[in-house]
N, C-alpha and C. Protein backbone atom coordinates (compact mmCIF):
# COMPACT_ATOMS: atom_id res chain seq x y z
N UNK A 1 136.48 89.17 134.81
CA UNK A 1 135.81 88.94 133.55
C UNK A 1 134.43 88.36 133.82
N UNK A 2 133.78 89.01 133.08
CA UNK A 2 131.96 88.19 133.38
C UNK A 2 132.22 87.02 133.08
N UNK A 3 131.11 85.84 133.26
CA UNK A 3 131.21 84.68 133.04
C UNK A 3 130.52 84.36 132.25
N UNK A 4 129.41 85.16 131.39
CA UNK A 4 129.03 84.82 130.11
C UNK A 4 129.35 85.70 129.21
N UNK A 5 130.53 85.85 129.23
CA UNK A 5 130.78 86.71 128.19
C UNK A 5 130.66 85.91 126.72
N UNK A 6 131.67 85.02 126.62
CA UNK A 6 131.71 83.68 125.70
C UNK A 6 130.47 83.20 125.88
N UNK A 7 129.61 83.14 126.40
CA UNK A 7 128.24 82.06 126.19
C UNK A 7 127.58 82.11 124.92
N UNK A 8 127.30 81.25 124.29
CA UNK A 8 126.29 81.24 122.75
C UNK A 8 125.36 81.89 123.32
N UNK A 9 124.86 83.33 122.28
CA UNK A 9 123.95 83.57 122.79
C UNK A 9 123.03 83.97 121.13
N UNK A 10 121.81 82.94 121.50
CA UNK A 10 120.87 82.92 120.05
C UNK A 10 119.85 83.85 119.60
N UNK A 11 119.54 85.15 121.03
CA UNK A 11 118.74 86.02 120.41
C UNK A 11 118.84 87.08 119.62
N UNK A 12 117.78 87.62 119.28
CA UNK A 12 118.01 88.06 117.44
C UNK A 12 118.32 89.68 117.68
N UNK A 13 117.90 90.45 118.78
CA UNK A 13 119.30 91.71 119.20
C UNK A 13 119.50 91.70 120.60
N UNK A 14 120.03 90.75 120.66
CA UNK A 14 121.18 91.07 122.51
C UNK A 14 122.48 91.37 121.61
N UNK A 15 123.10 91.94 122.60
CA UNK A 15 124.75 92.15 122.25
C UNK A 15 125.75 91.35 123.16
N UNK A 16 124.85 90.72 124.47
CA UNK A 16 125.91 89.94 124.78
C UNK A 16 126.14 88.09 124.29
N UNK A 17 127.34 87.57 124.74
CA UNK A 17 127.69 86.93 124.41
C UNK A 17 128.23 86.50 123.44
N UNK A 18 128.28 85.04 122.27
CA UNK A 18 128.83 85.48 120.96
C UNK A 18 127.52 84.71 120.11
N UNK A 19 128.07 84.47 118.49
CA UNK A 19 126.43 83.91 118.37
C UNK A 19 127.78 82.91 116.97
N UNK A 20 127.62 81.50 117.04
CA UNK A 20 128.07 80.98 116.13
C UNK A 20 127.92 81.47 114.40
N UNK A 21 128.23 80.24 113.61
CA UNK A 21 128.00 80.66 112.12
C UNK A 21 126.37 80.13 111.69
N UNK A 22 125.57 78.60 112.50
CA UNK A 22 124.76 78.31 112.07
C UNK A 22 123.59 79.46 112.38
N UNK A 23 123.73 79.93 113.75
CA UNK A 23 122.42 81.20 114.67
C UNK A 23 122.83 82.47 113.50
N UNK A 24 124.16 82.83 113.04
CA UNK A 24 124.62 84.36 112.26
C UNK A 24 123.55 83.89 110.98
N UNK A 25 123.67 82.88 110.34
CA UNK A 25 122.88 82.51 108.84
C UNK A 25 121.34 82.59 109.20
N UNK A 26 120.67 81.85 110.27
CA UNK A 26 119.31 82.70 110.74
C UNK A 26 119.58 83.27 110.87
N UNK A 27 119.70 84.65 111.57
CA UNK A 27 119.37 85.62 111.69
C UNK A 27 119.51 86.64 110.49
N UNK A 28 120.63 86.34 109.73
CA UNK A 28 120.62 86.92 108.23
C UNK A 28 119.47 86.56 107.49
N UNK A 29 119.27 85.46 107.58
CA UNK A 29 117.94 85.42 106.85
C UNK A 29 116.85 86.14 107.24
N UNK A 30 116.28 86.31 108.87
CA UNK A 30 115.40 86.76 109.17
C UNK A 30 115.27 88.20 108.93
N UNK A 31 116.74 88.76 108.69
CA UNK A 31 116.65 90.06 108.60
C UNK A 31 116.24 90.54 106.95
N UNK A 32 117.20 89.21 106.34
CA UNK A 32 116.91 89.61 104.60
C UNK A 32 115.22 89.15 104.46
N UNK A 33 114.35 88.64 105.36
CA UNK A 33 113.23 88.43 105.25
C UNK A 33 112.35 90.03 105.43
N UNK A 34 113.04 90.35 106.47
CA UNK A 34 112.45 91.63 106.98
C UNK A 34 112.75 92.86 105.97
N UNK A 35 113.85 92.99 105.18
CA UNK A 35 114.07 93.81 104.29
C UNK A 35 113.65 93.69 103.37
N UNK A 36 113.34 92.45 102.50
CA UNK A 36 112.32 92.35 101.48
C UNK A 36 110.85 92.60 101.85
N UNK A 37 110.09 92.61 103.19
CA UNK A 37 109.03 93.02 103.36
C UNK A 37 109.18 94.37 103.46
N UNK A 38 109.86 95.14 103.51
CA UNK A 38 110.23 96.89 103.77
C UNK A 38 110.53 97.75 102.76
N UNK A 39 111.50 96.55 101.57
CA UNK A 39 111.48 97.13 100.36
C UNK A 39 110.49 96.75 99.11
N UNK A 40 109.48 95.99 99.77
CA UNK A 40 108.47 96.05 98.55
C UNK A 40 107.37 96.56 98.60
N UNK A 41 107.03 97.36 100.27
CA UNK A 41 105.98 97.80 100.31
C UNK A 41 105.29 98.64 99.45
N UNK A 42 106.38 100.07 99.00
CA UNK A 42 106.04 101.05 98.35
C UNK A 42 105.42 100.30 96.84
N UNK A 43 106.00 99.25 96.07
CA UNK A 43 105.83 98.66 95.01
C UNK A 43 104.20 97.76 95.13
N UNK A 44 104.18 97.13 96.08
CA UNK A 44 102.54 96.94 96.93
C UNK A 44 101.39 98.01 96.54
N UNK A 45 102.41 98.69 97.07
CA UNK A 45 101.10 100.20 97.24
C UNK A 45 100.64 100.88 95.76
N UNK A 46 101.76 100.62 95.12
CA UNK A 46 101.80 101.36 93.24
C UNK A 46 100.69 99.99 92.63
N UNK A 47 101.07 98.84 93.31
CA UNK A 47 100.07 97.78 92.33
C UNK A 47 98.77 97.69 92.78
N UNK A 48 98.68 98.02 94.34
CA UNK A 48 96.91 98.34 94.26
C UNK A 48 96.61 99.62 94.18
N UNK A 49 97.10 100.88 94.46
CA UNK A 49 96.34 102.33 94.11
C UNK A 49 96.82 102.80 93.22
N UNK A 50 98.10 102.71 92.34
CA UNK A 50 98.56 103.29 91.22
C UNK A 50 99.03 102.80 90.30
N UNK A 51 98.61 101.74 89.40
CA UNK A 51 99.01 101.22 89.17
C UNK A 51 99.32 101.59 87.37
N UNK A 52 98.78 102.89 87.62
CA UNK A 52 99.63 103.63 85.94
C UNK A 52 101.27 103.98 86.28
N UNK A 53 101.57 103.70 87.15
CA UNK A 53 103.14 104.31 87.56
C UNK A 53 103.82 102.96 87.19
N UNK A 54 103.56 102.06 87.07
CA UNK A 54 104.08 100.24 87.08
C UNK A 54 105.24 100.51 85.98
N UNK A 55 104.59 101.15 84.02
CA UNK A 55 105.19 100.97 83.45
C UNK A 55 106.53 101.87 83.79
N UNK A 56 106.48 103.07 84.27
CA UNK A 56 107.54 104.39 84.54
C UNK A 56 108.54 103.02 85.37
N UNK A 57 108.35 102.69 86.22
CA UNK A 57 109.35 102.09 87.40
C UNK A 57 109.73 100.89 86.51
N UNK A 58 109.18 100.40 85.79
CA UNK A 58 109.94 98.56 85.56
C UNK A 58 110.69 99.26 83.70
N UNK A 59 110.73 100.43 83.46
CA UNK A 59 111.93 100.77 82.61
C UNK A 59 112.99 101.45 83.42
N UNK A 60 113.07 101.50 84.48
CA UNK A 60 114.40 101.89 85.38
C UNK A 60 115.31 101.29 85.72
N UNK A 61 116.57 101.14 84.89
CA UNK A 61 117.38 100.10 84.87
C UNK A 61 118.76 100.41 85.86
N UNK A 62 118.61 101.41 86.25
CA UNK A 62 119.80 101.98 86.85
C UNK A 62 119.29 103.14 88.49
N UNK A 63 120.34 102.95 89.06
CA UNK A 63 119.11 103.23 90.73
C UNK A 63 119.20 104.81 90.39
N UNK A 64 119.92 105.38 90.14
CA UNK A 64 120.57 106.80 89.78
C UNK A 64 118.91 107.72 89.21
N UNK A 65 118.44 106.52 88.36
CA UNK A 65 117.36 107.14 87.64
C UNK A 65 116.11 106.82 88.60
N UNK A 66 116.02 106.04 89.65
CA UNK A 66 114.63 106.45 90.81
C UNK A 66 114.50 107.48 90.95
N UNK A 67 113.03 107.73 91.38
CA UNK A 67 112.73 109.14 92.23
C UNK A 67 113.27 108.99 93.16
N UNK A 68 113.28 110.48 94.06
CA UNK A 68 113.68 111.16 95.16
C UNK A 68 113.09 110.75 96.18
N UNK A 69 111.91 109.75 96.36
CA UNK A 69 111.11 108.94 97.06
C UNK A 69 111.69 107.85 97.29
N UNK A 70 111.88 107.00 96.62
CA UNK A 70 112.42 105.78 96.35
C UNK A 70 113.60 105.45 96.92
N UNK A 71 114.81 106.98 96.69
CA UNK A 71 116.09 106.76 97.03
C UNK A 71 115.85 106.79 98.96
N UNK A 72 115.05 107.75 99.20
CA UNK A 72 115.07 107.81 100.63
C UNK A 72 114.43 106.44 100.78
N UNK A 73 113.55 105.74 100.30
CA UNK A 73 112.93 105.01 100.95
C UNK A 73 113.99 103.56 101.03
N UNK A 74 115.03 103.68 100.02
CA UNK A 74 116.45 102.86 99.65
C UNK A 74 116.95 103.06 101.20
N UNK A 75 117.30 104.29 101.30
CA UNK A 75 118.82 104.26 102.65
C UNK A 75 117.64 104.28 103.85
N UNK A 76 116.18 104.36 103.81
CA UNK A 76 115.71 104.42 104.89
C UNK A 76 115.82 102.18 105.69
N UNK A 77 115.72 101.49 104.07
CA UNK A 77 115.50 100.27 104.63
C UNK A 77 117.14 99.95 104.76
N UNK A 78 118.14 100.78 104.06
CA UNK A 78 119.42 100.24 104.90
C UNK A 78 119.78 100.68 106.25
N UNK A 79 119.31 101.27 106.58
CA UNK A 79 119.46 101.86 108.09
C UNK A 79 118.49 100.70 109.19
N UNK A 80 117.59 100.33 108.68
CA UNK A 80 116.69 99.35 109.62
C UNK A 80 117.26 97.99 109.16
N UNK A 81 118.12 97.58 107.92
CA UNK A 81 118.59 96.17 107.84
C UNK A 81 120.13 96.44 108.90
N UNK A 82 120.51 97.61 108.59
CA UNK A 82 121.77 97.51 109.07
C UNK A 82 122.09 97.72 110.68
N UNK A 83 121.22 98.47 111.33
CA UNK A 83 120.85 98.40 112.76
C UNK A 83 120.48 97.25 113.29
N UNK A 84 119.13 96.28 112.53
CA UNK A 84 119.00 94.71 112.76
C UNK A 84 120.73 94.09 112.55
N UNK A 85 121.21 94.07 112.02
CA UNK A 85 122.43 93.37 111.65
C UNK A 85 123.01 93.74 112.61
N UNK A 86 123.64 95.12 113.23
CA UNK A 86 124.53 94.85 114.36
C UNK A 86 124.74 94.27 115.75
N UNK A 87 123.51 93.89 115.88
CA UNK A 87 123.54 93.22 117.82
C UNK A 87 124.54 91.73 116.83
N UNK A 88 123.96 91.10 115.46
CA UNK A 88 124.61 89.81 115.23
C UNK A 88 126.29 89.78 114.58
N UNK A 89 125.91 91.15 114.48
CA UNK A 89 127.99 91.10 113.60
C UNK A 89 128.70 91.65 115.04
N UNK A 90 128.02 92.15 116.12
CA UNK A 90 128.96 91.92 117.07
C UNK A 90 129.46 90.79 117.96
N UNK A 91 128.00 89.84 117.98
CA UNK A 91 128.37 88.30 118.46
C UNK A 91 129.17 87.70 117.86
N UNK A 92 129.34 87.84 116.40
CA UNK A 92 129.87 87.02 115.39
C UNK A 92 131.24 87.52 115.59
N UNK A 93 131.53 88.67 115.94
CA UNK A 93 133.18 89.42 115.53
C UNK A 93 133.50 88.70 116.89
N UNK A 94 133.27 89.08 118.05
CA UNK A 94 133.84 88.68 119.36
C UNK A 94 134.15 86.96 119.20
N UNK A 95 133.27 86.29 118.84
CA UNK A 95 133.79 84.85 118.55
C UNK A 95 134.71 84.58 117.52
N UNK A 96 134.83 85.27 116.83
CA UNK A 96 135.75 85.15 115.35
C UNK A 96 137.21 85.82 116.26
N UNK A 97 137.12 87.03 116.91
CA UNK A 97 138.32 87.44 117.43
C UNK A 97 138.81 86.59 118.40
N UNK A 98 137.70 86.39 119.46
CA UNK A 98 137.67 85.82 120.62
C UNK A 98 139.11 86.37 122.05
N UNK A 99 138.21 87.87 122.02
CA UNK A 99 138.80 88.57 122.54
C UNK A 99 138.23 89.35 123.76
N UNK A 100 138.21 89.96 124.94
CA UNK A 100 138.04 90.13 126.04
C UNK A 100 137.67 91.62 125.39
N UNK A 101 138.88 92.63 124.74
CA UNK A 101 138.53 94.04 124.57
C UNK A 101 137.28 94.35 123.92
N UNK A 102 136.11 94.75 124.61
CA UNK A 102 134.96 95.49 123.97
C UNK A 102 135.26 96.08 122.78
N UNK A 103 136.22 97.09 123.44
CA UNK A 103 136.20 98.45 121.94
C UNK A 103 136.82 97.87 120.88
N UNK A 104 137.78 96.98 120.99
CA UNK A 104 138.34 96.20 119.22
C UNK A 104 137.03 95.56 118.46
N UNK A 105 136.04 94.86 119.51
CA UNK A 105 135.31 94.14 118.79
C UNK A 105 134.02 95.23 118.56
N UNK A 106 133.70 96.64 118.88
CA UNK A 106 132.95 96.99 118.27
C UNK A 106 133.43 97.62 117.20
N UNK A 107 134.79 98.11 117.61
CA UNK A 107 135.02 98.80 116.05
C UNK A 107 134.97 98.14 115.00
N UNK A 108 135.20 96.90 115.03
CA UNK A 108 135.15 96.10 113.86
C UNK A 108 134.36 96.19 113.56
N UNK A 109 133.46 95.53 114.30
CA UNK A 109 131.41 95.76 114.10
C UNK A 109 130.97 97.09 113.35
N UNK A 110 131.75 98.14 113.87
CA UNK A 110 131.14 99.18 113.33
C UNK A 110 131.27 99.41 111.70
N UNK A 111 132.77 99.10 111.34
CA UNK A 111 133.32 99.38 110.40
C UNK A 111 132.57 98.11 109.68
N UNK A 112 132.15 97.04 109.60
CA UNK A 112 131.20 96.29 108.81
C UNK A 112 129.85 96.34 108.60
N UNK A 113 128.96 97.02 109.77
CA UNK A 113 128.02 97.81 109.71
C UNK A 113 127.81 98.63 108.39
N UNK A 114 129.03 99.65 108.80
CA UNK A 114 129.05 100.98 107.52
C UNK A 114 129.13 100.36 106.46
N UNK A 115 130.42 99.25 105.90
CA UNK A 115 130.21 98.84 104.75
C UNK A 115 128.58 98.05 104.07
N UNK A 116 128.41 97.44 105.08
CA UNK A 116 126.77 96.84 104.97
C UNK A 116 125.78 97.84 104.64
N UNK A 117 125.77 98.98 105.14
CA UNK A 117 124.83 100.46 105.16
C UNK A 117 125.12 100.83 103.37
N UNK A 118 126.24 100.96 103.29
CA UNK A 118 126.71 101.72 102.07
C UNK A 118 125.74 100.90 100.80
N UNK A 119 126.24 100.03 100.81
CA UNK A 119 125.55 98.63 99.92
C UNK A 119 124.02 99.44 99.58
N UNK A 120 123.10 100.46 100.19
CA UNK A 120 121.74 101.30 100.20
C UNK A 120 121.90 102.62 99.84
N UNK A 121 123.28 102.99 99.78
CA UNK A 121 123.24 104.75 99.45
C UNK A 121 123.20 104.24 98.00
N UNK A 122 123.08 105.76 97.64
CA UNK A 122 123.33 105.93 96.16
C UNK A 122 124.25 105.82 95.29
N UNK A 123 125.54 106.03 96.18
CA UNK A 123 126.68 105.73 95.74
C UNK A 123 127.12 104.63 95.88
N UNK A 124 127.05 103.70 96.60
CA UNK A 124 127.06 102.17 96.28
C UNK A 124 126.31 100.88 96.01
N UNK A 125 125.35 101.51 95.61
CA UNK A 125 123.92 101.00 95.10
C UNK A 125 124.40 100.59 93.59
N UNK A 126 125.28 101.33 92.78
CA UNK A 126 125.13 100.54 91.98
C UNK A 126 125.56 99.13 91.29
N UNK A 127 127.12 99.34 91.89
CA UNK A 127 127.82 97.80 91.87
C UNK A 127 128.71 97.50 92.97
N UNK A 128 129.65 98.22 93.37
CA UNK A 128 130.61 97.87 94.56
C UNK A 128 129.84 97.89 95.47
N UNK A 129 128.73 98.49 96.15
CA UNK A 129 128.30 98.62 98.04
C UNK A 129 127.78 97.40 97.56
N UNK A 130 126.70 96.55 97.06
CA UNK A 130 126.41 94.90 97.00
C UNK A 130 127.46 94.28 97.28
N UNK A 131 128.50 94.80 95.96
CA UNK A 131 129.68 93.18 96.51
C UNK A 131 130.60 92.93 97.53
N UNK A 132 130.61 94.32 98.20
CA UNK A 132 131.37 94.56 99.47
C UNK A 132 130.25 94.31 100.58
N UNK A 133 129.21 94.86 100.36
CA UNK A 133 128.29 94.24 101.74
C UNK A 133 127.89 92.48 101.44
N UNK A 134 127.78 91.88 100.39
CA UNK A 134 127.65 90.21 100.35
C UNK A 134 129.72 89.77 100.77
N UNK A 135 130.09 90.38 100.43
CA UNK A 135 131.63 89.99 100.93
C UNK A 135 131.59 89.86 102.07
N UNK A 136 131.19 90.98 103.21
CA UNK A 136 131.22 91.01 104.64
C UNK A 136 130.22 89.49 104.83
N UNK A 137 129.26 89.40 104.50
CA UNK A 137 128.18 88.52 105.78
C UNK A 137 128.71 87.09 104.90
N UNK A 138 129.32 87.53 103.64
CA UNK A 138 130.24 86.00 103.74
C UNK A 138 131.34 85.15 104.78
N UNK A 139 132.41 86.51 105.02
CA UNK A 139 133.28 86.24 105.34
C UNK A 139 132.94 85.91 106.76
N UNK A 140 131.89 86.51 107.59
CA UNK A 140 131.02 86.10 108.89
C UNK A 140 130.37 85.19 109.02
N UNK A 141 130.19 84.70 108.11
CA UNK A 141 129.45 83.35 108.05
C UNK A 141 130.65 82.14 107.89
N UNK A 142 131.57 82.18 106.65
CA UNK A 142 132.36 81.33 106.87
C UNK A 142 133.66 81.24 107.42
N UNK A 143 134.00 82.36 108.28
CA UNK A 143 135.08 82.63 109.10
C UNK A 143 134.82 81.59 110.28
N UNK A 144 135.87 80.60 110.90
CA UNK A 144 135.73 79.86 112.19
C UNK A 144 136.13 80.78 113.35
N UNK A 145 135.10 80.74 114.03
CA UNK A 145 134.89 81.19 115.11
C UNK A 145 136.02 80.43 116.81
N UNK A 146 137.00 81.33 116.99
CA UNK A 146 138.00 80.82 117.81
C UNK A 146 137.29 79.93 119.26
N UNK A 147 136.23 80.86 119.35
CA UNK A 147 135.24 80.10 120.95
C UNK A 147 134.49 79.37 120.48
N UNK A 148 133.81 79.46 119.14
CA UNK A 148 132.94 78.39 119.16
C UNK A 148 133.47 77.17 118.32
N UNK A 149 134.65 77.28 117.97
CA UNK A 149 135.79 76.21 117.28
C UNK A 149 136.06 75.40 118.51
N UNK A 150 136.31 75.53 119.90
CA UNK A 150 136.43 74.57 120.89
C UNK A 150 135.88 74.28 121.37
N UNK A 151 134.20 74.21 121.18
CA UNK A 151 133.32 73.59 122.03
C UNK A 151 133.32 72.36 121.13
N UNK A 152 132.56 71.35 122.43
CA UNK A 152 132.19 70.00 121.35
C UNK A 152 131.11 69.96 120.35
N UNK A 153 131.08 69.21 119.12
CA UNK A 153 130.45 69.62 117.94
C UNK A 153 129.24 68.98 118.67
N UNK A 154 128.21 69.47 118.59
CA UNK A 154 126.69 69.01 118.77
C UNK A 154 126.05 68.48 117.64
N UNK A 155 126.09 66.74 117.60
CA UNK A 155 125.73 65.65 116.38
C UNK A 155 124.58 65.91 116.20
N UNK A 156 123.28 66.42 117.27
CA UNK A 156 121.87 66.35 116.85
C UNK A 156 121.34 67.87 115.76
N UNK A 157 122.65 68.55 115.68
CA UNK A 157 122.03 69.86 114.99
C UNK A 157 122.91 69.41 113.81
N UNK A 158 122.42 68.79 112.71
CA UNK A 158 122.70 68.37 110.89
C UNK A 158 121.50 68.70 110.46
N UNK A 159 121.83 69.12 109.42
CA UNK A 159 121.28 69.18 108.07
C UNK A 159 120.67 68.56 107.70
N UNK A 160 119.33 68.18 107.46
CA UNK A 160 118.56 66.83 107.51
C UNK A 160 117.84 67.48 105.33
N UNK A 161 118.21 66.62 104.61
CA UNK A 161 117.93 66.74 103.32
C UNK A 161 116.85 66.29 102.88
N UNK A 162 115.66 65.36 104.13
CA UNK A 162 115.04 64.78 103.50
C UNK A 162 113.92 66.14 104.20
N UNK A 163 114.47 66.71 105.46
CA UNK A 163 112.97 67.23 105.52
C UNK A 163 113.08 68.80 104.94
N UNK A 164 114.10 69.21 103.86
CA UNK A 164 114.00 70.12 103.03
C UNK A 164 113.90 69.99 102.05
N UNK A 165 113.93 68.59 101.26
CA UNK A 165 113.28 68.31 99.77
C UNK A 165 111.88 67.77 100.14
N UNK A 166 111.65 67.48 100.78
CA UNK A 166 110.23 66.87 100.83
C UNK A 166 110.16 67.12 102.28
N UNK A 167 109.48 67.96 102.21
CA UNK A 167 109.14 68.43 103.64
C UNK A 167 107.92 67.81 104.36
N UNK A 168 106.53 67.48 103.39
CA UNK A 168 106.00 67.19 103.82
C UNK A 168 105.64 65.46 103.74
N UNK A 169 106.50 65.06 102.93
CA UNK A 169 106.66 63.49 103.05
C UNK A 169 107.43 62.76 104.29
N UNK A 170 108.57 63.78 104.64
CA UNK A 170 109.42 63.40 105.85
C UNK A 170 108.33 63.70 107.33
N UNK A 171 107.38 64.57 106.96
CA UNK A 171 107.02 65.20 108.41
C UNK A 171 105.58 63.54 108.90
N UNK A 172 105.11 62.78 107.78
CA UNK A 172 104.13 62.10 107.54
C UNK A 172 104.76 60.72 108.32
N UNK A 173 106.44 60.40 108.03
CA UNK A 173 107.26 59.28 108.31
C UNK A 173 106.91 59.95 109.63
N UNK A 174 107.26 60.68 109.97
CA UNK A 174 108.17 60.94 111.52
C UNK A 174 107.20 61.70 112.47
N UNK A 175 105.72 61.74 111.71
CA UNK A 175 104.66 61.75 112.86
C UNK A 175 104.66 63.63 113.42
N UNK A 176 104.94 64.30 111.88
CA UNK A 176 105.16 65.48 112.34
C UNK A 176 103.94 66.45 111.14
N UNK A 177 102.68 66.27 111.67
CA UNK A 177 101.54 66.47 110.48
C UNK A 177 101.30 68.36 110.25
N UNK A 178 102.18 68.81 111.27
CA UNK A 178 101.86 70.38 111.01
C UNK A 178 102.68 70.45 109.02
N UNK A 179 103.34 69.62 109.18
CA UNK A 179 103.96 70.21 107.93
C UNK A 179 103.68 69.88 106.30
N UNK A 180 102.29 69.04 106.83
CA UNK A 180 101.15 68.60 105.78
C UNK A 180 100.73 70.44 105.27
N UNK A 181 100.52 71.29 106.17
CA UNK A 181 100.47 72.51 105.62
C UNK A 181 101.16 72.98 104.43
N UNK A 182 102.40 72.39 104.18
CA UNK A 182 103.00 73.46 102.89
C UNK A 182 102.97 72.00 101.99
N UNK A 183 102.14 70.92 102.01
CA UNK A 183 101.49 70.76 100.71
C UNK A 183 100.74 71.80 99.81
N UNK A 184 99.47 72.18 100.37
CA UNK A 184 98.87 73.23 99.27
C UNK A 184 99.57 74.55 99.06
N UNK A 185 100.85 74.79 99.70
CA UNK A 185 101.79 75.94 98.89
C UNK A 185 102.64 75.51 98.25
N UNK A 186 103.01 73.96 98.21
CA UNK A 186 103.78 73.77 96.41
C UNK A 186 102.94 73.48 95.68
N UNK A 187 101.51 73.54 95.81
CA UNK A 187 100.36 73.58 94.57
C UNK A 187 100.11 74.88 94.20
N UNK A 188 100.25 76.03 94.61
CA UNK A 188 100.20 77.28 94.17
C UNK A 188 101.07 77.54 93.29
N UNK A 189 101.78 77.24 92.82
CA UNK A 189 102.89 77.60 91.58
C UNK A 189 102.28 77.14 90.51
N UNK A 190 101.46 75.43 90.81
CA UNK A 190 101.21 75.08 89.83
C UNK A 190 99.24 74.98 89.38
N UNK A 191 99.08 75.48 90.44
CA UNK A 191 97.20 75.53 90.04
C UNK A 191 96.98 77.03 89.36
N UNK A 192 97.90 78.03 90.60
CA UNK A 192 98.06 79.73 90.07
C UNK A 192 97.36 80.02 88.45
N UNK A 193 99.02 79.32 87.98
CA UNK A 193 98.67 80.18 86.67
C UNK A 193 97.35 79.18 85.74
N UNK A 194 97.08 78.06 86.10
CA UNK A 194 95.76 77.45 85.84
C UNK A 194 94.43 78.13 85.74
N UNK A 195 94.46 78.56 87.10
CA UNK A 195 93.50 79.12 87.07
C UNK A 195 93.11 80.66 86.62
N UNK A 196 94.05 81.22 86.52
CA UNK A 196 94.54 82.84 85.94
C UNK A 196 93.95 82.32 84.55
N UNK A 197 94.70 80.90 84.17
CA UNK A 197 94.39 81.43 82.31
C UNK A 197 92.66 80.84 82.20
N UNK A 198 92.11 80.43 83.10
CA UNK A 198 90.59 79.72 82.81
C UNK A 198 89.75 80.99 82.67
């Protein structure tokens, strides 16, 4: 047996090793970061060069009724969220199984993949592929992980509340001034529309 097979491993597509629940929630995020930049481009592009098409698209209440553009451009960003997603639902399955056989733990992988993919076709775009693909990266996220359930808990990685409500008041205590930066982005919510209506 290799000897890192079990090793935590935190990068965002290796396939070896396993990857806990706190590294699976980054990387979901980074990916749902990356898919909202992929699925709003086309909508980008309608608000600076076309922007007579705005009213046609924001009365489309149902995906069935997109163009033929749109739908490809739908399963094109589930294919790039859902390819990003598999190097991490296979770390995540092997620690959740915590099993030696490759092929059990990719099939699994695979078969949560597909359900994740579907969640972008047309046919499950409209209500079941969402609640079956948010079902999966639930149950991966809060499933305990058999290998990473017996390591010792590491006290210095908590949840710290003060430097996510006040980010930049905590960073000022603790001598950490890069994060004086997202002062003037919680003033944009509120100068924005200020200055829009002047």
């Amino acid at each position: 047996m290799n000897e890192n097979y079990f090793v935590e491993n935190d990068k965002f597509l290796s396939m070896n090793g396993i990857l806990g629940r706190r590294n699976f929630v980054i990387n979901t995020l980074i990916i749902e970061i990356i898919k909202t930049l992929i699925g709003s481009t086309p909508f980008v592009y309608f608000v600076l060069f076309n922007p007579k098409y705005i009213p046609e698209l924001s009365v489309i209440n149902n995906i069935s009724n997109l163009p033929v553009w749109a739908l490809i451009w739908i399963c094109a960003m589930g294919l790039v969220s859902t390819a990003l997603y598999f190097p991490s639902i296979v770390r995540r399955v092997r620690d959740i199984i915590g099993d030696i056989d490759d092929n059990r733990v990719y099939l699994v992988s695979s078969v949560l993949s597909v359900i994740i993919f579907v969640a972008y076709t047309p046919v499950g775009a409209n209500f079941w592929g969402k609640w079956f693909s948010f079902f999966v990266i639930l149950v991966l996220i809060f499933q305990k992980g058999i290998i990473s359930s017996q390591r010792p808990i590491n006290t210095l990685i908590k949840f710290n509340w003060g430097a996510f409500l006040l980010n930049w008041i905590w960073g000022i205590m603790h001598k950490k001034y890069i994060t004086l930066l997202y002062f003037p982005a919680c003033l944009v919510p509120v100068v924005g529309p200020l200055a829009i209506s002047i």
